[in-house]
Protein backbone atom coordinates (compact mmCIF):
# COMPACT_ATOMS: atom_id res chain seq x y z
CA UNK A 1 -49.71 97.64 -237.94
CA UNK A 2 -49.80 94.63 -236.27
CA UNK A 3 -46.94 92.16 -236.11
CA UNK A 4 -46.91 88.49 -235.28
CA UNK A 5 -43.43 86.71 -233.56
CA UNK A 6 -44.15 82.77 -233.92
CA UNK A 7 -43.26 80.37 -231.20
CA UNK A 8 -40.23 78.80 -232.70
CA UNK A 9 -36.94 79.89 -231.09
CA UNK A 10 -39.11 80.09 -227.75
CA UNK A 11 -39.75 76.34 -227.68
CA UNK A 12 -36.41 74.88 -227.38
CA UNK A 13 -34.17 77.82 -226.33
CA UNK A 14 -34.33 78.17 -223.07
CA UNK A 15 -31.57 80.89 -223.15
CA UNK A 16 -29.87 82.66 -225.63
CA UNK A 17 -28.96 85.64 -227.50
CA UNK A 18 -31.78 84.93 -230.58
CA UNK A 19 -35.00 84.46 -228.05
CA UNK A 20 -33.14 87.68 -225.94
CA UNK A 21 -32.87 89.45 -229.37
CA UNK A 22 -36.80 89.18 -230.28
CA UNK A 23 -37.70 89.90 -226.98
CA UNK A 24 -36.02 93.30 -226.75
CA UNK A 25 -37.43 94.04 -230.62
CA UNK A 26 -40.57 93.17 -229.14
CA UNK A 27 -40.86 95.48 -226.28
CA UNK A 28 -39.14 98.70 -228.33
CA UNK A 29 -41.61 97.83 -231.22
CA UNK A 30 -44.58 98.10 -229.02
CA UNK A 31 -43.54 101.68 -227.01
CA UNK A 32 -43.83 102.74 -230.93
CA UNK A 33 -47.16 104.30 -231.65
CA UNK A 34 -49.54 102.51 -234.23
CA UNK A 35 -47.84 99.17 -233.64
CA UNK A 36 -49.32 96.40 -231.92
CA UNK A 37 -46.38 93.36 -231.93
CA UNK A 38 -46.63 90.14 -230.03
CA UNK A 39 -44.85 86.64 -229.20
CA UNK A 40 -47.35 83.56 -230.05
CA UNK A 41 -45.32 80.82 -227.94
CA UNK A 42 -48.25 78.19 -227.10
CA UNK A 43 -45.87 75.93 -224.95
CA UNK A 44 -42.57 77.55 -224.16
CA UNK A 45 -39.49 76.63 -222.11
CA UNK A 46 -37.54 80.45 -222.68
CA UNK A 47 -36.83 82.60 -219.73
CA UNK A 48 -36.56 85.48 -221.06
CA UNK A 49 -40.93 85.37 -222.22
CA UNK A 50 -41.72 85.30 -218.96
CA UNK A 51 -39.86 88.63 -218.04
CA UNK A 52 -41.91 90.35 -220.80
CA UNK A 53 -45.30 92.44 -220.27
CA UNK A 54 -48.08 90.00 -220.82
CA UNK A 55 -49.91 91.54 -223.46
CA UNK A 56 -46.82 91.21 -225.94
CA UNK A 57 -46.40 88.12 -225.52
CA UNK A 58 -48.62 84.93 -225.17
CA UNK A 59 -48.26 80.84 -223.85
CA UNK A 60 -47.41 79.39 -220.57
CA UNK A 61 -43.74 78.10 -219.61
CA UNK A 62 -43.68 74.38 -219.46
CA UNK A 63 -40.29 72.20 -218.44
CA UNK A 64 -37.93 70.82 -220.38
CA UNK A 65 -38.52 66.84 -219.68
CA UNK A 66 -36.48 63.81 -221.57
CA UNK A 67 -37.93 62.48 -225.34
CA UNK A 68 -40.64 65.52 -225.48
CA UNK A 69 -38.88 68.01 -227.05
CA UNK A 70 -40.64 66.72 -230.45
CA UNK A 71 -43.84 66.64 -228.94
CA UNK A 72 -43.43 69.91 -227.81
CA UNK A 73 -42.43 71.89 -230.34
CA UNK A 74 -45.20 70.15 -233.10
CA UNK A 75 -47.91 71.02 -229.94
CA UNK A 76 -46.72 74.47 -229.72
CA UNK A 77 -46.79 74.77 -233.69
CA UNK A 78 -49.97 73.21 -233.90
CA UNK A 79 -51.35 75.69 -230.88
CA UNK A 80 -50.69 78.89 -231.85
CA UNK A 81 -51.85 78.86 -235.52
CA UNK A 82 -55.63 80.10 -234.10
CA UNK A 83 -54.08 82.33 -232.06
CA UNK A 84 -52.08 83.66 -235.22
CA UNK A 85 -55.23 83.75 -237.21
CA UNK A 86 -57.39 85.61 -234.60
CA UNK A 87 -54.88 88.26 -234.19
CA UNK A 88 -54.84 89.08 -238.28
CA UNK A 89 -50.94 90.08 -238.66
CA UNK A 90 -50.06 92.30 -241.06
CA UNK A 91 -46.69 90.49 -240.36
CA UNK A 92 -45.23 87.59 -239.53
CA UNK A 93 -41.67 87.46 -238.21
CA UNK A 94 -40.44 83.79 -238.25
CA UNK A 95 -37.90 83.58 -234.93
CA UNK A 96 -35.67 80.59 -236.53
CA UNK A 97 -35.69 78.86 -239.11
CA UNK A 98 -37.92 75.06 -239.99
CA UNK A 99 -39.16 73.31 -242.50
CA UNK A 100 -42.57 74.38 -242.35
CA UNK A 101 -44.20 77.80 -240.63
CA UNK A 102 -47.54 79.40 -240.51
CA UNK A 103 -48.93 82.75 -241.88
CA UNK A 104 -52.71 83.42 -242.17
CA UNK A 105 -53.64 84.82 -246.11
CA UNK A 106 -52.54 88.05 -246.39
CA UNK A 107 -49.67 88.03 -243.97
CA UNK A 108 -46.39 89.10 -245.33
CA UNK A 109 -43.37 87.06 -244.08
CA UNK A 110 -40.01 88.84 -242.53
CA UNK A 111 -36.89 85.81 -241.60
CA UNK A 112 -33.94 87.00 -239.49
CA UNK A 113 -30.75 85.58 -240.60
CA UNK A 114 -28.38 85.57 -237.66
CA UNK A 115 -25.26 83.83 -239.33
CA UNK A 116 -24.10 81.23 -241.56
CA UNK A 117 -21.97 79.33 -239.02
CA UNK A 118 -23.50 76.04 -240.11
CA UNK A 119 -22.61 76.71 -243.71
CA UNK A 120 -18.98 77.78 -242.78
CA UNK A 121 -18.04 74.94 -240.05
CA UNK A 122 -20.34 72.14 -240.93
CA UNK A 123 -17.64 70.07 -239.33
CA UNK A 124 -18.34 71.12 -236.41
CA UNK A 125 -21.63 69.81 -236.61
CA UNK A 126 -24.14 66.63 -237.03
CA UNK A 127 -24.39 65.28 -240.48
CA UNK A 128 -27.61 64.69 -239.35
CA UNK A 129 -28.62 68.50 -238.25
CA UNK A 130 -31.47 69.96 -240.50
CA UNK A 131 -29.87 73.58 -240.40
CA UNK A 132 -28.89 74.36 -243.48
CA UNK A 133 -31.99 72.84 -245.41
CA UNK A 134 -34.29 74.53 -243.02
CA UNK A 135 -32.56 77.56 -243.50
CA UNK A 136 -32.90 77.37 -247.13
CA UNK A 137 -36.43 76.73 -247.19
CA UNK A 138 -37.48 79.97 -244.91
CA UNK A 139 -35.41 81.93 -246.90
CA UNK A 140 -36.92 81.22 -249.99
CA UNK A 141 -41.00 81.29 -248.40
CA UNK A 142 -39.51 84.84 -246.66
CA UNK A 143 -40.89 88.38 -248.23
CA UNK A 144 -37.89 90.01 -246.75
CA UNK A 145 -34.95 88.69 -244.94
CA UNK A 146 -33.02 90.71 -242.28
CA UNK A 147 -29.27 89.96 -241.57
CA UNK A 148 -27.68 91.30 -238.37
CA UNK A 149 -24.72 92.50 -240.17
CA UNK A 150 -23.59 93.29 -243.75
CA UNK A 151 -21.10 90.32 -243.14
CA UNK A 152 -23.99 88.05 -242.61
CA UNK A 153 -25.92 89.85 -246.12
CA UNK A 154 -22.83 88.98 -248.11
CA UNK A 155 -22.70 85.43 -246.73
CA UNK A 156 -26.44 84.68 -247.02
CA UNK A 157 -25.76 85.84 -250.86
CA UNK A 158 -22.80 84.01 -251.75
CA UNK A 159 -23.94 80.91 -250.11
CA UNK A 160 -27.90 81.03 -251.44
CA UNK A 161 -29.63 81.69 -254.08
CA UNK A 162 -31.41 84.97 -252.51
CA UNK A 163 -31.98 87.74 -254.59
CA UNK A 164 -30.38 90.69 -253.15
CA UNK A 165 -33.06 93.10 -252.92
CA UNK A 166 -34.71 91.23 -250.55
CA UNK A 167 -31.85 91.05 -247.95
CA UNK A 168 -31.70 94.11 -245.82
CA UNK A 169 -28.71 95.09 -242.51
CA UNK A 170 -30.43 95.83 -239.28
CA UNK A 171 -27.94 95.83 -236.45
CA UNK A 172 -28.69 94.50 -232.67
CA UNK A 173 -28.75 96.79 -230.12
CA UNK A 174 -27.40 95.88 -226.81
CA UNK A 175 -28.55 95.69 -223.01
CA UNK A 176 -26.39 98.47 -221.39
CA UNK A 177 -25.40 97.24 -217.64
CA UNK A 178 -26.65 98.75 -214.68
CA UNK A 179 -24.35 101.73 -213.69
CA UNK A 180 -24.06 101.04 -209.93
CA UNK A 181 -22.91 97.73 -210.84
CA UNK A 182 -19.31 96.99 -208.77
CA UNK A 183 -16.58 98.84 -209.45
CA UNK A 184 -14.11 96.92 -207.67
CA UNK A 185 -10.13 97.86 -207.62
CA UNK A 186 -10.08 97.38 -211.62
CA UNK A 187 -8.07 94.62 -211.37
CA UNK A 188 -5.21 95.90 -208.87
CA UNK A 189 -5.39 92.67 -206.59
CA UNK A 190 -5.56 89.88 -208.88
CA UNK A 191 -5.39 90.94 -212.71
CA UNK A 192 -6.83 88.72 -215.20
CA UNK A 193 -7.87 88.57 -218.97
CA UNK A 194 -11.60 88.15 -219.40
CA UNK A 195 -13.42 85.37 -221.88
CA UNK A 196 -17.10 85.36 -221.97
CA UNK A 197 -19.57 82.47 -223.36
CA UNK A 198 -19.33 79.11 -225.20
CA UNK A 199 -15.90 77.75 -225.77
CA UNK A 200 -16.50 75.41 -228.33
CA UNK A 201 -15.47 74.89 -232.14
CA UNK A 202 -15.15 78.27 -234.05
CA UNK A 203 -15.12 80.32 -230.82
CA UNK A 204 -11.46 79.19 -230.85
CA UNK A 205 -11.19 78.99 -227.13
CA UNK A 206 -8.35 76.27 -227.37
CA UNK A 207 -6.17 78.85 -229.49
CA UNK A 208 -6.43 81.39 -226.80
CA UNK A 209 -5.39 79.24 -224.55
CA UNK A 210 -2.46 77.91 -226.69
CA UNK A 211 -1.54 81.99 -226.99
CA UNK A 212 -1.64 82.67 -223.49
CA UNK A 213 0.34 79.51 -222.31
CA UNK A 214 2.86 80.33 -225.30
CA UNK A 215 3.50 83.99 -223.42
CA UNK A 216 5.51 83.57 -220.02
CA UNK A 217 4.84 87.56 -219.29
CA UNK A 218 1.40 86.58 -219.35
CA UNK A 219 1.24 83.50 -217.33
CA UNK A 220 3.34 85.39 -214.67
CA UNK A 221 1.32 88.23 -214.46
CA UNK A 222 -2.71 87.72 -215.59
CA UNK A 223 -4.81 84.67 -214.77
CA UNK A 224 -7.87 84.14 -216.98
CA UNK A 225 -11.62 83.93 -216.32
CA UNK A 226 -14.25 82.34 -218.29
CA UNK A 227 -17.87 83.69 -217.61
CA UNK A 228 -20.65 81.80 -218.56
CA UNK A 229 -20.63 78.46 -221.37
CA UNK A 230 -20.97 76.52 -218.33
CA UNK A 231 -18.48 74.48 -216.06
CA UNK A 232 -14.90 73.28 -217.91
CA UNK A 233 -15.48 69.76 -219.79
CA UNK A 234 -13.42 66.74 -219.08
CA UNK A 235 -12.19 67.57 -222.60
CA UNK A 236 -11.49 70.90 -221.27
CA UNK A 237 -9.86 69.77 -218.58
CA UNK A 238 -7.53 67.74 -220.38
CA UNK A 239 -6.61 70.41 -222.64
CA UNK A 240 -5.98 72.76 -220.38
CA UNK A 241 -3.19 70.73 -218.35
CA UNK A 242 -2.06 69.74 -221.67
CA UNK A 243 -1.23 73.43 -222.24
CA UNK A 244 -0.16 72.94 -218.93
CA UNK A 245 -2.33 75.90 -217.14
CA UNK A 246 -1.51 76.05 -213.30
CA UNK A 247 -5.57 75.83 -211.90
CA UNK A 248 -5.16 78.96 -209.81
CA UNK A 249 -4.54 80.17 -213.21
CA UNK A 250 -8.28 79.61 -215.06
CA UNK A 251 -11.33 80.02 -213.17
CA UNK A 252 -15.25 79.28 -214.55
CA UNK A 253 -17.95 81.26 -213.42
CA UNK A 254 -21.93 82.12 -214.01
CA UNK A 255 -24.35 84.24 -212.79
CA UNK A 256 -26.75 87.13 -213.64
CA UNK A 257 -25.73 90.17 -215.31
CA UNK A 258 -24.65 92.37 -212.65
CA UNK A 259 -21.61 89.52 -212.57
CA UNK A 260 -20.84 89.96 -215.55
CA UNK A 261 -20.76 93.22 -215.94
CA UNK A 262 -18.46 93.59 -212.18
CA UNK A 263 -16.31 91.14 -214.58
CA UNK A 264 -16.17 93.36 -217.31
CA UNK A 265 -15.68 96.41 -215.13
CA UNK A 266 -12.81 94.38 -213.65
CA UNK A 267 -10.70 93.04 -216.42
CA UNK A 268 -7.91 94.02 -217.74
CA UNK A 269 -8.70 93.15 -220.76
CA UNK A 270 -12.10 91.71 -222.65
CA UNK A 271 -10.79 89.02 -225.18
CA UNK A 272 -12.75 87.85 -228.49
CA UNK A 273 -10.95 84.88 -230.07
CA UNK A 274 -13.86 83.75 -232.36
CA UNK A 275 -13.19 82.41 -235.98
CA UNK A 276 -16.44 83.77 -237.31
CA UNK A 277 -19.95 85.89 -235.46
CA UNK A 278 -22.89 87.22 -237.10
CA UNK A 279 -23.06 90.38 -235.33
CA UNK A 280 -21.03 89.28 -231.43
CA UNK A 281 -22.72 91.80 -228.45
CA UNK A 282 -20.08 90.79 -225.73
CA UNK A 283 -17.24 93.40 -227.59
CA UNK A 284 -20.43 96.15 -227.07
CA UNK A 285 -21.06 95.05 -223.53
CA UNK A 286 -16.94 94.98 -222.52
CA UNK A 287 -16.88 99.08 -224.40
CA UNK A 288 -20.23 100.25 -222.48
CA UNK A 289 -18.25 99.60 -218.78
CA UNK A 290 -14.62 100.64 -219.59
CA UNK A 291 -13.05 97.32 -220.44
CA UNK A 292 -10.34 97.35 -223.31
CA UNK A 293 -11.29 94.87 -226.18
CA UNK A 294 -8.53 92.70 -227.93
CA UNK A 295 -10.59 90.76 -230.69
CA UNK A 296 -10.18 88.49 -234.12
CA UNK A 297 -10.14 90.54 -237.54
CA UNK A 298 -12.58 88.03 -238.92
CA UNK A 299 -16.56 88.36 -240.38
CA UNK A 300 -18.59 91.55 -238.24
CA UNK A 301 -16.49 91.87 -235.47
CA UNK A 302 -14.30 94.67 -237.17
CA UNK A 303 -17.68 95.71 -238.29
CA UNK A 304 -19.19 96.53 -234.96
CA UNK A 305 -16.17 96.81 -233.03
CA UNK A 306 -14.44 99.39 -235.75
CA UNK A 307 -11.61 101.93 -234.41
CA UNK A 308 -12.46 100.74 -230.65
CA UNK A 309 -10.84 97.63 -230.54
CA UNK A 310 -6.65 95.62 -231.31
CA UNK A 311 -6.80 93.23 -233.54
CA UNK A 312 -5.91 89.84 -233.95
CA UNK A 313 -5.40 86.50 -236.44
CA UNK A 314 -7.38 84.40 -234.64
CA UNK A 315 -5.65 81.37 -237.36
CA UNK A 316 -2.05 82.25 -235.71
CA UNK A 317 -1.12 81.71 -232.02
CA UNK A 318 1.52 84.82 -232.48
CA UNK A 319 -0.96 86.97 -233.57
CA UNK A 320 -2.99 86.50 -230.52
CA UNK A 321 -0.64 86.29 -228.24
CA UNK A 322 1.66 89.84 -228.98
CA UNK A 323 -2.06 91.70 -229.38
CA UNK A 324 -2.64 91.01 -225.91
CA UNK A 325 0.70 90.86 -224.87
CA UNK A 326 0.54 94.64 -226.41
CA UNK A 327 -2.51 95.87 -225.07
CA UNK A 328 -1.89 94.96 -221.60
CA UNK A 329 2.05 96.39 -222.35
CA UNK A 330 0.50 99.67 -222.76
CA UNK A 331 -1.28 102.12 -220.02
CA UNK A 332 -1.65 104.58 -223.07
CA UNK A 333 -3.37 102.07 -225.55
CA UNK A 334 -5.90 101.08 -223.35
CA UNK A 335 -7.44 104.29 -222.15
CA UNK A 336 -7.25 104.79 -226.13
CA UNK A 337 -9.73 101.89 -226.87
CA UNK A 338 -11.52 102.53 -223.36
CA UNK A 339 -12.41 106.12 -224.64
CA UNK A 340 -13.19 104.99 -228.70
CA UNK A 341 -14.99 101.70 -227.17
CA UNK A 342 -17.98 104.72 -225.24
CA UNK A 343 -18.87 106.12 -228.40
CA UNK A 344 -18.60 103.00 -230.25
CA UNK A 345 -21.51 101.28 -227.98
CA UNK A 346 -23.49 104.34 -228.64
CA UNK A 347 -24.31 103.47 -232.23
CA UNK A 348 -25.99 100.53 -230.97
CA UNK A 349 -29.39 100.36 -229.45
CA UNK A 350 -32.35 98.38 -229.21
CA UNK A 351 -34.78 101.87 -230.14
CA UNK A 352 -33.03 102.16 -233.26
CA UNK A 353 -32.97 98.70 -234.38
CA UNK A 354 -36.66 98.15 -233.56
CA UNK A 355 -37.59 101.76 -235.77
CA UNK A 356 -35.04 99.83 -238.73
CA UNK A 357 -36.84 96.78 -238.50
CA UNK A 358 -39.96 98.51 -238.55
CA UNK A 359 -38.86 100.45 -241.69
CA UNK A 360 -38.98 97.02 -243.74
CA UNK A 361 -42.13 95.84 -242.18
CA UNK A 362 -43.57 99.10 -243.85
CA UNK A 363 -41.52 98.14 -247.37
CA UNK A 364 -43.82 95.25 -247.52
């Protein structure tokens, strides 16, 4: 069987969980025997391609420069439709979602649907961003849709007109951490609550915040640190001393994953405050080193987290703020989650997603 991965998501993410997602289905897809599966990405500007073997994936990386993105994107279209054609798919799996995609006669079509975050929060977006029509149209030109969680199925359904017997669950897997990665003193020195990626909108960063300001245990005994989403905005900022959080408080910091995962390793706690996630792989990553996960009781997190993590309103500042308040409280409840949250990562890998997905390319 041979399966075709088009070049959208790979030519305007530069990084980010959906490229990172088809790349790992990629690789596990083409250890499988019988299957031949490859990345068409003409002109790219992803870093995660270039990490792949070069005979699953095709297209040079090119760099992001001002006013070309359109350019870009209709060249890289435009480029790998021959390169499509020549390879004779038996599939093609759209990466995101556009107005318009290629598949050579014959072809059957596979979409994954990651969330429906536009349709929830349109607020919190451009009345001017295509999303949601785009979305619409791939879903109805789509054979077969997956959805990364059965909280994503029931949204797609409720919110489209998609019959159901063409929506199917296949669940991430996640990158486990190396295990030499730093141990550290878990926390002894300087103990601090752990918050990892964007802040904005739904990921109800400001609410955490709020909770943790609101708790004087807290602010006398944990600071907090923020991994990745890059540096704190002037908005940010101002929010923050609004809230009135002493600086040696809140740090902001990037880096590869073996920082991240010395973070997790670290923590005394791992933090999910998000209003709504499609699937969310930071709860999996905090479980696979140790770290106790606090998180909101909201769309798929209870749904991948299950037993292994506390739970929280993320809608009420009290709710947030006695979860963690109790977790941290409580030597006993955290070795409780820390032992649930080893087997919970377990159920989650990139081998057994890649043999699910591979199960509906064989439906079709």
């Amino acid at each position: 069987m041979r399966i075709a991965f088009d070049q959208q998501i790979f030519s305007w993410q530069q990084y980010g969980g959906i490229s990172r997602y088809i790349c790992s289905l990629v690789t596990h897809l083409s250890e499988i025997p019988g299957v031949e599966a490859k990345i068409f990405a003409p002109l790219h500007v992803n870093a995660h391609l270039p990490m792949l073997p070069a005979d699953i994936r095709t297209g040079i990386k090119v760099k992001v420069l001002p006013k070309t993105g359109r350019i870009r994107l209709n060249a890289s279209r435009l480029m790998a439709i021959p390169l499509i054609r020549a390879f004779r798919p038996d599939i093609i799996h759209e990466t995101y979602y556009s107005d318009w995609a290629y598949a050579p006669k014959g072809a059957r079509r596979v979409l994954t649907a990651h969330d429906m975050i536009h349709e929830h929060f349109p607020g919190m977006f451009s009345t001017n961003d295509p999303s949601t029509n785009w979305k619409k149209k791939a879903c109805s030109r789509a054979d077969h849709i997956i959805c990364i969680s059965e909280c994503t199925r029931r949204d797609l359904l409720d919110l489209f007109d998609v019959p159901a017997e063409k929506v199917s669950v296949v669940y991430h897997g996640f990158d486990a951490f190396d295990s030499e990665a730093e141990q550290g003193n878990k926390h002894q020195n300087s103990p601090y609550i752990l918050y990892v990626g964007q802040r904005g909108g739904y990921k109800n960063f400001h609410d955490f915040i709020r909770a943790y300001t609101s708790s004087e245990w807290l602010r006398n005994n944990f600071r907090i640190l923020c991994f990745g989403g890059g540096a704190f905005t002037s908005v940010e900022k101002a929010m923050l001393t609004a809230n009135r959080v002493n600086e040696a408080n809140i740090q902001q910091i990037g880096g590869a994953d073996s920082v991240l995962a010395t973070c997790y390793r670290n923590a005394a706690a791992f933090v999910y405050p998000s209003l709504y996630e499609g699937f969310g792989i930071p709860p999996l990553e905090a479980m696979s080193v140790g770290c106790p996960v606090v998180c909101s009781d909201t769309s798929s997190i209870p749904e991948v987290v299950g037993t292994a993590g506390e739970y929280f309103d993320p809608t009420s500042i009290d709710s947030i703020r006695s979860t963690i308040e109790k977790v941290l409280q409580s030597t006993e409840l955290q070795a409780d989650l820390t032992a649930k949250g080893f087997e919970r990562c377990k159920l989650f890998t990139w081998e057994k997603c890649a043999a699910e997905t591979l199960a509906v390319y064989r439906s079709l």
